[in-house]
PDB file of N, CA and C in Angstrom:
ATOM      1  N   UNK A   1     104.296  79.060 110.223  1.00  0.00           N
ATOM      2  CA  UNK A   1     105.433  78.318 109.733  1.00  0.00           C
ATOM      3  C   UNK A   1     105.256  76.860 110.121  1.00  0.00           C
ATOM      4  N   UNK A   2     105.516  76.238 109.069  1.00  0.00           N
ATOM      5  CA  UNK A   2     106.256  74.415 109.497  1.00  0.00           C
ATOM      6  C   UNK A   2     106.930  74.150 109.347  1.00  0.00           C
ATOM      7  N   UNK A   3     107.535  72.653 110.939  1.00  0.00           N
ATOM      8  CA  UNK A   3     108.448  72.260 110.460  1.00  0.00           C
ATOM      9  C   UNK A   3     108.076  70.562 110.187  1.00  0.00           C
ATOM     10  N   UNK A   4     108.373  70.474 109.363  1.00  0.00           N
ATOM     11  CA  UNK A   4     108.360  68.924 108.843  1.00  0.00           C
ATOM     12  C   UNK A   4     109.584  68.034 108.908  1.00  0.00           C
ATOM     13  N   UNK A   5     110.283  68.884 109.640  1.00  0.00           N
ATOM     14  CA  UNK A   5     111.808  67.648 110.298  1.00  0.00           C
ATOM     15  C   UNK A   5     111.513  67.376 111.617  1.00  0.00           C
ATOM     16  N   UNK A   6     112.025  65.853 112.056  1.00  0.00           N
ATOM     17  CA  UNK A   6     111.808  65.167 112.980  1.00  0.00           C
ATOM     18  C   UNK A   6     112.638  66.171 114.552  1.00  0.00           C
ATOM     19  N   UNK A   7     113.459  67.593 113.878  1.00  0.00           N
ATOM     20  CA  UNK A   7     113.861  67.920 115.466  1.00  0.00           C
ATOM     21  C   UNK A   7     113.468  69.743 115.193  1.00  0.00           C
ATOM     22  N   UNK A   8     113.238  69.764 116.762  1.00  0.00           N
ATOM     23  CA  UNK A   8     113.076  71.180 116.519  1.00  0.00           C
ATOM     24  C   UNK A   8     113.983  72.320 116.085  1.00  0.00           C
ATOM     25  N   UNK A   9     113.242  73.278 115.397  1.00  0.00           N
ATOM     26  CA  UNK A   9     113.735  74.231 114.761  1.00  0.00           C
ATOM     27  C   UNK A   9     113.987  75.645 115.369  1.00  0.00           C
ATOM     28  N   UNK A  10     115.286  76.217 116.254  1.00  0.00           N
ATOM     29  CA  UNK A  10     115.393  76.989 116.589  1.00  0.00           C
ATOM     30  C   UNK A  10     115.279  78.798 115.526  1.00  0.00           C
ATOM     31  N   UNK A  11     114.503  79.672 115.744  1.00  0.00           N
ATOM     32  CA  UNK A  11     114.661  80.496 114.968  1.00  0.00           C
ATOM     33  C   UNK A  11     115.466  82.088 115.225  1.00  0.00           C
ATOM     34  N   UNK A  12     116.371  82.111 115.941  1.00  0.00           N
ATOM     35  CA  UNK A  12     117.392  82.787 116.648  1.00  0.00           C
ATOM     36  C   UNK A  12     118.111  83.023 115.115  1.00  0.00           C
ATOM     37  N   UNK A  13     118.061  84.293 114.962  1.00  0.00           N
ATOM     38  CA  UNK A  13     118.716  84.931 113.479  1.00  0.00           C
ATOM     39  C   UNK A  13     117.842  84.772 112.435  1.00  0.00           C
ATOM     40  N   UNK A  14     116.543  84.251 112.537  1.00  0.00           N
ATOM     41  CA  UNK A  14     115.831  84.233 111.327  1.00  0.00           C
ATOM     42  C   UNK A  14     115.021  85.959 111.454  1.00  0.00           C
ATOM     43  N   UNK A  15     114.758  86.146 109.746  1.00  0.00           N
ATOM     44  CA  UNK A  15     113.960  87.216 110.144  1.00  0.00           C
ATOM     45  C   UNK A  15     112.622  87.156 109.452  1.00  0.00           C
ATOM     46  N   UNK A  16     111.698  87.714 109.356  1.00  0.00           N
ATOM     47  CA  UNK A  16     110.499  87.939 108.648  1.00  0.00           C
ATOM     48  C   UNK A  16     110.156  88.995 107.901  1.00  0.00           C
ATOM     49  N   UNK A  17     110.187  89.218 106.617  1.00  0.00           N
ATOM     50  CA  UNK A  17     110.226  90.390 105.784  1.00  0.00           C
ATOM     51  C   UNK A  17     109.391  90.563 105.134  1.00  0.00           C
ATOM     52  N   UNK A  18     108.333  92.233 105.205  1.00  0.00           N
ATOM     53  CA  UNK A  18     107.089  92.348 104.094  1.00  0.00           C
ATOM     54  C   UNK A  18     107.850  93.184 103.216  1.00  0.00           C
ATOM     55  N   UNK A  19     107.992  92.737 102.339  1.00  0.00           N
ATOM     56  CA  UNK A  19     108.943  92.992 101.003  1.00  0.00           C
ATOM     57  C   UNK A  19     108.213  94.352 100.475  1.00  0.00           C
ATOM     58  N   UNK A  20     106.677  94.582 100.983  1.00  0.00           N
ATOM     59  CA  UNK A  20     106.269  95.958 100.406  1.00  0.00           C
ATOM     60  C   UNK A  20     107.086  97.465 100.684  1.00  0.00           C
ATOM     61  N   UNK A  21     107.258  97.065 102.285  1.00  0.00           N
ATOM     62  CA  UNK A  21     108.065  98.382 102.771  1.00  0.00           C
ATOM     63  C   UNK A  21     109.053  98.138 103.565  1.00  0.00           C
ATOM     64  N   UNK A  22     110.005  96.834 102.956  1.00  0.00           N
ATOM     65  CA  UNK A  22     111.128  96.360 103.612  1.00  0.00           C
ATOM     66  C   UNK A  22     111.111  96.152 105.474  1.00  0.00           C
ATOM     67  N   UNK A  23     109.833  96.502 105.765  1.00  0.00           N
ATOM     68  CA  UNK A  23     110.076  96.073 107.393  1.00  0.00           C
ATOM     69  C   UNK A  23     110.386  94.680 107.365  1.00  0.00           C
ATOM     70  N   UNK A  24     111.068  94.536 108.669  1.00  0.00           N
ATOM     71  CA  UNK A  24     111.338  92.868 109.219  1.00  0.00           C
ATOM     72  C   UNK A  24     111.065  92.689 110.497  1.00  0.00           C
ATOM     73  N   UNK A  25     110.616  91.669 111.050  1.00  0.00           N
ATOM     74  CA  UNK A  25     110.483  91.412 112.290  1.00  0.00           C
ATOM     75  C   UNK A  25     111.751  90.323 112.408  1.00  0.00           C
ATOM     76  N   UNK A  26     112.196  90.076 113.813  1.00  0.00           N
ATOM     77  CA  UNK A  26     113.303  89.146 114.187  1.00  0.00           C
ATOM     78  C   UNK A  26     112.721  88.341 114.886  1.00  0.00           C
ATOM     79  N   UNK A  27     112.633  87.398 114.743  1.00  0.00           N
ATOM     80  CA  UNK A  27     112.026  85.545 115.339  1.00  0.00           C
ATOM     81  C   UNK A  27     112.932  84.725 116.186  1.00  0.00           C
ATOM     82  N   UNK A  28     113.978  85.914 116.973  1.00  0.00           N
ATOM     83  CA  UNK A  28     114.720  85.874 118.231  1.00  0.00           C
ATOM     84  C   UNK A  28     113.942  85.076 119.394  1.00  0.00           C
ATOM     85  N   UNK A  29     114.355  83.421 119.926  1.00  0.00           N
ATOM     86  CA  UNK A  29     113.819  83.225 120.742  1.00  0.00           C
ATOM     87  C   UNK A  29     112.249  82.183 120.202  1.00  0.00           C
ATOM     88  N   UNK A  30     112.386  82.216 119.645  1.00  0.00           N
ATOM     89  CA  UNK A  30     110.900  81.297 118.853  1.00  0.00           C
ATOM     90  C   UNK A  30     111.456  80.146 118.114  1.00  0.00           C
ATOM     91  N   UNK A  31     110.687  79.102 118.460  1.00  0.00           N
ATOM     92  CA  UNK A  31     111.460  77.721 117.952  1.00  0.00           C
ATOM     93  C   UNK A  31     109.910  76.825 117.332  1.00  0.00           C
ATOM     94  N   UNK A  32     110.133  75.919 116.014  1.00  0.00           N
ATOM     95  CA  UNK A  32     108.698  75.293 115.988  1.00  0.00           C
ATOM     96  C   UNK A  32     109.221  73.645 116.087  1.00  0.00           C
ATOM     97  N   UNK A  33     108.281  73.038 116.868  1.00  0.00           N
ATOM     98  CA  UNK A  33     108.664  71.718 117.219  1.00  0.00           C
ATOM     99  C   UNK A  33     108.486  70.825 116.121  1.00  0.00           C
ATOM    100  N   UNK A  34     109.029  70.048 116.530  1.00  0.00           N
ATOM    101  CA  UNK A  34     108.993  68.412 115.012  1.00  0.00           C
ATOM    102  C   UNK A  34     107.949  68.377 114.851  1.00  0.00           C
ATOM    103  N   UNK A  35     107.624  68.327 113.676  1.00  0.00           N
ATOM    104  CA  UNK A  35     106.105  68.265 113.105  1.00  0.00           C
ATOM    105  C   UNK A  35     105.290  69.461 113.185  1.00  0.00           C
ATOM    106  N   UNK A  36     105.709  70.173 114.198  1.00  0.00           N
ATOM    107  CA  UNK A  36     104.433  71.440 114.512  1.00  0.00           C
ATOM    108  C   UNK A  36     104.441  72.488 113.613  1.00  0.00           C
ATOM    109  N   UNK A  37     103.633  73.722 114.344  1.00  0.00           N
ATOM    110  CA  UNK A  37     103.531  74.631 113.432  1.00  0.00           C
ATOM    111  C   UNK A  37     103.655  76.027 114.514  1.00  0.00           C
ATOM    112  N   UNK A  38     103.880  77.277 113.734  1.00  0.00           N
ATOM    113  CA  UNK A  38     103.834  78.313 114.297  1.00  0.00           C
ATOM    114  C   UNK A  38     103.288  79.322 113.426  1.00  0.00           C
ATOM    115  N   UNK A  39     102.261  79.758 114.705  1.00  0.00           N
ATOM    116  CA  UNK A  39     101.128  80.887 114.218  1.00  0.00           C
ATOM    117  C   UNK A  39     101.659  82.569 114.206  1.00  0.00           C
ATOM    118  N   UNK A  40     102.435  82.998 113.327  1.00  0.00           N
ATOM    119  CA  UNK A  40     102.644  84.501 113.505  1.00  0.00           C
ATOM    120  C   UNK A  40     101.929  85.458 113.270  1.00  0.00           C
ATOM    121  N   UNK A  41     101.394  86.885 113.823  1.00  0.00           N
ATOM    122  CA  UNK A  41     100.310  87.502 113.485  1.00  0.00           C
ATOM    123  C   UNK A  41     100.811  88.760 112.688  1.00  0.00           C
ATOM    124  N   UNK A  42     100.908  89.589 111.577  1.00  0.00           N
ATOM    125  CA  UNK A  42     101.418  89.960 110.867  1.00  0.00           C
ATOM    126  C   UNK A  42     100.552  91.240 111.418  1.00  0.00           C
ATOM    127  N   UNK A  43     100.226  92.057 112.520  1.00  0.00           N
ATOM    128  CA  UNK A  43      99.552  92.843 113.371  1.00  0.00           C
ATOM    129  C   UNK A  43      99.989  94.089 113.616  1.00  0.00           C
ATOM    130  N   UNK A  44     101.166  94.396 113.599  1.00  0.00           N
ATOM    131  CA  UNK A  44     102.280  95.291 113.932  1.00  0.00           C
ATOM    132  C   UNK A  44     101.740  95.877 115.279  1.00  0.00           C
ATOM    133  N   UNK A  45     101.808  94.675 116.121  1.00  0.00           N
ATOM    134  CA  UNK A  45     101.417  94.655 117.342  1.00  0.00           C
ATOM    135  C   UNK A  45     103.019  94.036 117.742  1.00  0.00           C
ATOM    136  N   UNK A  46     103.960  93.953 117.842  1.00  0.00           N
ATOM    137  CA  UNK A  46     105.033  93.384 118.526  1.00  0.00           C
ATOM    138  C   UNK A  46     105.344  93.615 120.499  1.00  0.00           C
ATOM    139  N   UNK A  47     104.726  94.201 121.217  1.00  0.00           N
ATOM    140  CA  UNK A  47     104.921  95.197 121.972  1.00  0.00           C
ATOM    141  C   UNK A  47     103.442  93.656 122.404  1.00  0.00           C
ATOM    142  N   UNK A  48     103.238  93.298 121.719  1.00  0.00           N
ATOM    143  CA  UNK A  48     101.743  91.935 122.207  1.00  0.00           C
ATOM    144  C   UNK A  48     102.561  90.441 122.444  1.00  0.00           C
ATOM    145  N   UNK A  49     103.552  90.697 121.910  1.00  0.00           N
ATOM    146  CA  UNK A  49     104.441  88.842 122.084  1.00  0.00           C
ATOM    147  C   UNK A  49     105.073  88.751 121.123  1.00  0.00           C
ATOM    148  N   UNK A  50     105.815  87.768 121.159  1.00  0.00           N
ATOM    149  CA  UNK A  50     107.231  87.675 120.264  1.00  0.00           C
ATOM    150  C   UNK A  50     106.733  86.687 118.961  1.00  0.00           C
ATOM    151  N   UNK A  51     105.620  86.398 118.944  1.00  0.00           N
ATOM    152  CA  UNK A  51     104.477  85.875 117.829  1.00  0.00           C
ATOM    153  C   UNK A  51     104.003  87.005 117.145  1.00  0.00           C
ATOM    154  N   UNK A  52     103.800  88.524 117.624  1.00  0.00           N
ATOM    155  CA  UNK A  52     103.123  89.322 116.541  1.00  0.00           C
ATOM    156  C   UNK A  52     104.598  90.318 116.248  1.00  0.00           C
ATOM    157  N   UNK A  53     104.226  90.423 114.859  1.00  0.00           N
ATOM    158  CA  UNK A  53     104.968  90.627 114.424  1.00  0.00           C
ATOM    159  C   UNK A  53     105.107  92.364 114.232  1.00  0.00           C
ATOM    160  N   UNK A  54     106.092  93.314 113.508  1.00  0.00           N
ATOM    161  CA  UNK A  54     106.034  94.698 113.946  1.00  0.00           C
ATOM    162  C   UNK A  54     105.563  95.304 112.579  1.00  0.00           C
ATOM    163  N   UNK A  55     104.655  94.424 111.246  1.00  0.00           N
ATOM    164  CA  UNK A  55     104.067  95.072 110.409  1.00  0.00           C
ATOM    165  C   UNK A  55     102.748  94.640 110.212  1.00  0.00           C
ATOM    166  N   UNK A  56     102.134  95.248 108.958  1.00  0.00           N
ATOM    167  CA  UNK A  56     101.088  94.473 109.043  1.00  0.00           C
ATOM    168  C   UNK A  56     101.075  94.050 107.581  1.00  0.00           C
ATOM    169  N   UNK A  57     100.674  93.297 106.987  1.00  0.00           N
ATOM    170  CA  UNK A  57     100.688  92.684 105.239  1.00  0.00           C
ATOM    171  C   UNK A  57      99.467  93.650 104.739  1.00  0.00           C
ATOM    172  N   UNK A  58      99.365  93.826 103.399  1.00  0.00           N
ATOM    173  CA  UNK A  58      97.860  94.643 102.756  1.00  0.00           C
ATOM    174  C   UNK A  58      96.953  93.398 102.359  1.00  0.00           C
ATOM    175  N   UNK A  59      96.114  93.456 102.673  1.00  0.00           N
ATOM    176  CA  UNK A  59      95.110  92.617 101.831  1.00  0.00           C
ATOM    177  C   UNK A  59      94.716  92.420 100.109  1.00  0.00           C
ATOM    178  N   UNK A  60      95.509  93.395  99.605  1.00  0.00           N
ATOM    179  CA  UNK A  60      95.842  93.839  98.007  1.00  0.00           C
ATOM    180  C   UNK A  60      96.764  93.148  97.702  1.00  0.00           C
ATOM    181  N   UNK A  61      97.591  92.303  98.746  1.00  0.00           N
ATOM    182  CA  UNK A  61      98.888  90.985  98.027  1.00  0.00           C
ATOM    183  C   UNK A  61     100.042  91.738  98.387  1.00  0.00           C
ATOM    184  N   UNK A  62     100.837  90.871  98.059  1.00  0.00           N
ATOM    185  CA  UNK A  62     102.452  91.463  98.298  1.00  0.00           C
ATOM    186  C   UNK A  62     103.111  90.120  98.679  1.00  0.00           C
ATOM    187  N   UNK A  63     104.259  90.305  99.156  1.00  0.00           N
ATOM    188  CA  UNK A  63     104.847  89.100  99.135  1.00  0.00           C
ATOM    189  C   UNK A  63     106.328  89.359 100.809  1.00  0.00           C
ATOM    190  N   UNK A  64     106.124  88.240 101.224  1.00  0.00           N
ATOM    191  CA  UNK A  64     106.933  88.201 102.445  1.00  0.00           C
ATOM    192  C   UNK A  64     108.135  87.106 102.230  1.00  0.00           C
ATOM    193  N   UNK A  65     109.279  87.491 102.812  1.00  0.00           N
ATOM    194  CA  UNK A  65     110.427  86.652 103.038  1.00  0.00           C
ATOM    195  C   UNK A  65     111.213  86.310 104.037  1.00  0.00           C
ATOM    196  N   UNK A  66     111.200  84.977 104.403  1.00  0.00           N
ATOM    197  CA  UNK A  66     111.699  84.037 105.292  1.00  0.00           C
ATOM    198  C   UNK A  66     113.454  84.054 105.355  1.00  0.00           C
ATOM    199  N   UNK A  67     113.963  84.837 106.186  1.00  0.00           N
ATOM    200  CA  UNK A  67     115.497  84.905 105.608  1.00  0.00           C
ATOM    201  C   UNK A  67     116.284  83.886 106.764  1.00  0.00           C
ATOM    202  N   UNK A  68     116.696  83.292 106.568  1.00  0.00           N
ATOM    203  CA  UNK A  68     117.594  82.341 107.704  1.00  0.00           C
ATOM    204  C   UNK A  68     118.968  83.228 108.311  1.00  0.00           C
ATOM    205  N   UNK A  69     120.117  83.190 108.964  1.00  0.00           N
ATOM    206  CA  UNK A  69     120.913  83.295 109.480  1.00  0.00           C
ATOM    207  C   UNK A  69     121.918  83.520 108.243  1.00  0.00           C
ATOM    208  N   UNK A  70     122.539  82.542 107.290  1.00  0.00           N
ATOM    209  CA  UNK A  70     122.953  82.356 106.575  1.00  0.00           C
ATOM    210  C   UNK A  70     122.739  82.696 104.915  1.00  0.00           C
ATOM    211  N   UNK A  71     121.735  83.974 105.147  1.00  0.00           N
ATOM    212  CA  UNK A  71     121.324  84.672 103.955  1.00  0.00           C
ATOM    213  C   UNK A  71     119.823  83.726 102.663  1.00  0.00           C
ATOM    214  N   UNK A  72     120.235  82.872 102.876  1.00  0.00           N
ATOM    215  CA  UNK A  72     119.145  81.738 102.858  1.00  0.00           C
ATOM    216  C   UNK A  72     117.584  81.847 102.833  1.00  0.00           C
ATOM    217  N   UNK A  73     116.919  81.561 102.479  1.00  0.00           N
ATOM    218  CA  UNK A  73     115.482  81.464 103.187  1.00  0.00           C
ATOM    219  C   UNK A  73     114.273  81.405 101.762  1.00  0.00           C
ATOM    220  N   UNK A  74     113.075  82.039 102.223  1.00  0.00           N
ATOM    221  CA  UNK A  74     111.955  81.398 100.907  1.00  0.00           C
ATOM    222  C   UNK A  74     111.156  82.719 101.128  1.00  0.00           C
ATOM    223  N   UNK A  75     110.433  83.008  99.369  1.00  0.00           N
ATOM    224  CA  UNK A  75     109.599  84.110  99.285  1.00  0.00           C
ATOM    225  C   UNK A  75     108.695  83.639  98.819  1.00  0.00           C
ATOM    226  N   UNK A  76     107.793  84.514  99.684  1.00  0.00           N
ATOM    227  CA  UNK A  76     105.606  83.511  99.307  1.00  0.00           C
ATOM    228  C   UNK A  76     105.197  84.918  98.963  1.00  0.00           C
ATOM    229  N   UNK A  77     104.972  85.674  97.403  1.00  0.00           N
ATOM    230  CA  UNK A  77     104.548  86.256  96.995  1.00  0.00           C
ATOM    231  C   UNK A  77     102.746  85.796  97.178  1.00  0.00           C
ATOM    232  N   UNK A  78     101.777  86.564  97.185  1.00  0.00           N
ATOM    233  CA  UNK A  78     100.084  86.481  97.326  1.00  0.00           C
ATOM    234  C   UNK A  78      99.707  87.327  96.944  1.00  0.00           C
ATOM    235  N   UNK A  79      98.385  87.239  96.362  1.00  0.00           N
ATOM    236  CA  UNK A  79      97.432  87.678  95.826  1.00  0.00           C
ATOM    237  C   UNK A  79      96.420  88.903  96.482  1.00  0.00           C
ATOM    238  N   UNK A  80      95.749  89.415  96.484  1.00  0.00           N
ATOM    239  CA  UNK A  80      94.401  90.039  96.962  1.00  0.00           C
ATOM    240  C   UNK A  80      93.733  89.020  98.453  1.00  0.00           C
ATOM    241  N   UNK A  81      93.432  89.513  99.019  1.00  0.00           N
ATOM    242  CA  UNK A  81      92.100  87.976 100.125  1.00  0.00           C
ATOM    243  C   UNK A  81      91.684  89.032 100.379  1.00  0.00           C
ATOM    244  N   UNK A  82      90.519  88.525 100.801  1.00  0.00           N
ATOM    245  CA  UNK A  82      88.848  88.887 101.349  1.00  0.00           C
ATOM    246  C   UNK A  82      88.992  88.700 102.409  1.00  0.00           C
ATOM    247  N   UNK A  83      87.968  89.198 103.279  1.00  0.00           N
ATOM    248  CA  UNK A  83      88.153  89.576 104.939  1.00  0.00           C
ATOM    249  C   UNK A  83      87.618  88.156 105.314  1.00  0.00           C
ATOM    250  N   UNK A  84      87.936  87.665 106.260  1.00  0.00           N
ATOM    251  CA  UNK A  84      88.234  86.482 106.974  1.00  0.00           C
ATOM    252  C   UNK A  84      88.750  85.316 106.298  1.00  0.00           C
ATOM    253  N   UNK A  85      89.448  85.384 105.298  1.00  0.00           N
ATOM    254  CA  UNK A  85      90.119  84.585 104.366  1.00  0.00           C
ATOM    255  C   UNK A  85      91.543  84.488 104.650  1.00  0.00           C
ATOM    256  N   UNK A  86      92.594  83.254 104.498  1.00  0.00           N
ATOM    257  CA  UNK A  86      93.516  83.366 104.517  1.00  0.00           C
ATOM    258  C   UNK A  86      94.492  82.741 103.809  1.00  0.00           C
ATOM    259  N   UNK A  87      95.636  82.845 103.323  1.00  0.00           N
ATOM    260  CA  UNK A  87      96.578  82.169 102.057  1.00  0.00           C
ATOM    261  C   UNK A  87      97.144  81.481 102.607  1.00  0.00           C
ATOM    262  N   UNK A  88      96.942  79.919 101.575  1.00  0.00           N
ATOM    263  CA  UNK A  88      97.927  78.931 102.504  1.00  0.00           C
ATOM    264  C   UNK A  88      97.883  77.748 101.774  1.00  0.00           C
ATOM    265  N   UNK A  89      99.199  77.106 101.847  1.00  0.00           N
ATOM    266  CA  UNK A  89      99.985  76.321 101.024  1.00  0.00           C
ATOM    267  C   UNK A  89      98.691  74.988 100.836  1.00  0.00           C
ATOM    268  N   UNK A  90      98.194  74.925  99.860  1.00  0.00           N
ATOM    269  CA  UNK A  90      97.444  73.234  99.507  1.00  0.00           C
ATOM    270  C   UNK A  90      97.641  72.572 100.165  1.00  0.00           C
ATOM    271  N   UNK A  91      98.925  72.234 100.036  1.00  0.00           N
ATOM    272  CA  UNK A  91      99.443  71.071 100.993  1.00  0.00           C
ATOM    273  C   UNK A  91     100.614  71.900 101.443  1.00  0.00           C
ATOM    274  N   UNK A  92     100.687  70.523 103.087  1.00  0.00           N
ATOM    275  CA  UNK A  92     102.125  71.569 103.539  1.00  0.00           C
ATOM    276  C   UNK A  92     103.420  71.558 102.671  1.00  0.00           C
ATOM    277  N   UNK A  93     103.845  71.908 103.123  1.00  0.00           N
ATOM    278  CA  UNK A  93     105.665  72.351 102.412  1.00  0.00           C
ATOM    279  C   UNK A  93     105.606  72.794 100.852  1.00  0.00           C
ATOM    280  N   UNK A  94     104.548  72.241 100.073  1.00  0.00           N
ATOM    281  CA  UNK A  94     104.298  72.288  98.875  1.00  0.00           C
ATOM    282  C   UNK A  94     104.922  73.685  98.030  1.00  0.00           C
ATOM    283  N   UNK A  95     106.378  73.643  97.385  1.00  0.00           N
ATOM    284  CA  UNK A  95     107.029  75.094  96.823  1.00  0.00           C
ATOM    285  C   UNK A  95     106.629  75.414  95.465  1.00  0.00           C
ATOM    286  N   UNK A  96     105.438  75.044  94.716  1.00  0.00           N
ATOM    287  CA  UNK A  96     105.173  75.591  93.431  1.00  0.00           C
ATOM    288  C   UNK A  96     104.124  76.544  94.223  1.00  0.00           C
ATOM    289  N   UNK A  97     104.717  78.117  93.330  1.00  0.00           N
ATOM    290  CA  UNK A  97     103.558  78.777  93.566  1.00  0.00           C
ATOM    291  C   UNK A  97     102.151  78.568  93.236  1.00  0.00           C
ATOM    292  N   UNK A  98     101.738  77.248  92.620  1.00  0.00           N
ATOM    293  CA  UNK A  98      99.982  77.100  92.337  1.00  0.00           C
ATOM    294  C   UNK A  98      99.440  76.370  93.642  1.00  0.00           C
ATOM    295  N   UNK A  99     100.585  76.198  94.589  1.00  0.00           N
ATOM    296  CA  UNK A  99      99.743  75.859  95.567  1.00  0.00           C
ATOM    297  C   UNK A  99      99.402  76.476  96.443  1.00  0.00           C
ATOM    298  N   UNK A 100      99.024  77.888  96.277  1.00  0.00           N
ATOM    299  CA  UNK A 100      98.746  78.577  96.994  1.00  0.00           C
ATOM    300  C   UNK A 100      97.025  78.443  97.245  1.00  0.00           C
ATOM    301  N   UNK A 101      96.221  78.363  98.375  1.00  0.00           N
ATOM    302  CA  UNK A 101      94.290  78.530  97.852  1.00  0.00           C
ATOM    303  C   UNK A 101      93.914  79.578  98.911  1.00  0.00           C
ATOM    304  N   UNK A 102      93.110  79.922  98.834  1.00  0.00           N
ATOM    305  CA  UNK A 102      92.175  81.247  99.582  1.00  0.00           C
ATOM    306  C   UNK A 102      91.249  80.208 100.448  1.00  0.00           C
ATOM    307  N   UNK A 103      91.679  80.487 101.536  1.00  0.00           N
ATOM    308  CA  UNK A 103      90.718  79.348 102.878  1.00  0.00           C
ATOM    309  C   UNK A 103      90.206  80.068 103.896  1.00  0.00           C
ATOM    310  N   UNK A 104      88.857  80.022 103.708  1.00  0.00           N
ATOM    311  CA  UNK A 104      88.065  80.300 104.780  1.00  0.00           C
ATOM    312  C   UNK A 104      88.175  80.500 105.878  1.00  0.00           C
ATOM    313  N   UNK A 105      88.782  81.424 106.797  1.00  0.00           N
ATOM    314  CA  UNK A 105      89.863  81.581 108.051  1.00  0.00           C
ATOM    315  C   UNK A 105      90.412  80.451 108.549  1.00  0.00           C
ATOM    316  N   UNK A 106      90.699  79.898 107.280  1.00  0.00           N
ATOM    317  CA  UNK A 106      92.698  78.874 107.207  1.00  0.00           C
ATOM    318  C   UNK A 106      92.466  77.768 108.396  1.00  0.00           C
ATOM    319  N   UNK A 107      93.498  77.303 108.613  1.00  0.00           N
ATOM    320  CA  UNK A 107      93.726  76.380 109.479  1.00  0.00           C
ATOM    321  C   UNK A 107      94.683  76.976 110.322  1.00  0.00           C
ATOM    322  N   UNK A 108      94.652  78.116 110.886  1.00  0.00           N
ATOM    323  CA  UNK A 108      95.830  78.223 111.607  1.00  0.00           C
ATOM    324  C   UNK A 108      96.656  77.668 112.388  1.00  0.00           C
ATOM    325  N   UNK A 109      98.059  77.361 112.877  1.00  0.00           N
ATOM    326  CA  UNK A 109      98.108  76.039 113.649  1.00  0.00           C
ATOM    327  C   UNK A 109      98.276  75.200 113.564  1.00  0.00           C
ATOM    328  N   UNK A 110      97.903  74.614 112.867  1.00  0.00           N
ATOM    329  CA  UNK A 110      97.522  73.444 112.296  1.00  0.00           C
ATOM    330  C   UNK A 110      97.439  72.895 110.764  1.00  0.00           C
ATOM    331  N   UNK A 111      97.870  71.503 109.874  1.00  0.00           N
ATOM    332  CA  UNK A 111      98.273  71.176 109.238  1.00  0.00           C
ATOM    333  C   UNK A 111      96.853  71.842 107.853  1.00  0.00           C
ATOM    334  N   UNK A 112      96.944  72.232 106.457  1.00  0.00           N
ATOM    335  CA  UNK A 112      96.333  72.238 105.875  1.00  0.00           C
ATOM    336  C   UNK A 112      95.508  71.874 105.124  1.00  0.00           C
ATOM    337  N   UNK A 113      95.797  70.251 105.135  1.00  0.00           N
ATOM    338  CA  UNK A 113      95.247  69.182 104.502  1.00  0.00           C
ATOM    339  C   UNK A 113      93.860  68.627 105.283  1.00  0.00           C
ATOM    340  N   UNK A 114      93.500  69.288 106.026  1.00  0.00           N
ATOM    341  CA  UNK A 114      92.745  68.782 107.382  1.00  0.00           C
ATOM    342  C   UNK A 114      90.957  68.924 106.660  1.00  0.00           C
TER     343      UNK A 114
END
């Protein structure tokens, strides 16, 4: 996740949803700083840190949703990826789905434009 506002972003009531089999993880306690970014591991390792999350995504695509507190939030439907490949916005914040590209184990962390 990014945040591209100048203050940090508490995520207390947000949840994380793989829309394939309705699991959610809760992002209770996790905040991303001005400018920064946060690395979640979609592992269904939760029981590993409040970063991995309690499903895992298919590599066949599907699509996950960002739900805020207030019912709110954003869905990043994806494609198929190849093993050490990862989906991620062209540029940051960028909301047309064509900016999605297949990157070479991604930039995690860190901004995409790099």
């Amino acid at each position: 996740l990014h945040n591209p506002s100048e203050s940090t972003v508490a995520l207390d009531g947000w949840t994380l949803e793989n829309e394939a089999d309705g699991q959610s993880a809760s992002l209770d306690g996790l905040a991303v700083e001005p400018g920064g970014f946060l690395l979640l591991y979609a592992d269904d390792s939760a029981q590993s840190g409040s970063e991995h999350l309690a499903f895992k995504l298919s590599s066949d695509g599907g699509s996950v949703r960002l739900k805020a507190p207030d019912g709110g939030g954003e869905r990043l439907g994806f494609g198929s990826i190849d093993d050490d490949h990862s989906v991620a916005r062209d540029t940051d914040c960028c909301p047309e789905p064509d900016c999605l590209a297949h990157r070479y184990r991604g930039t995690p962390g860190e901004s995409n434009q790099n």
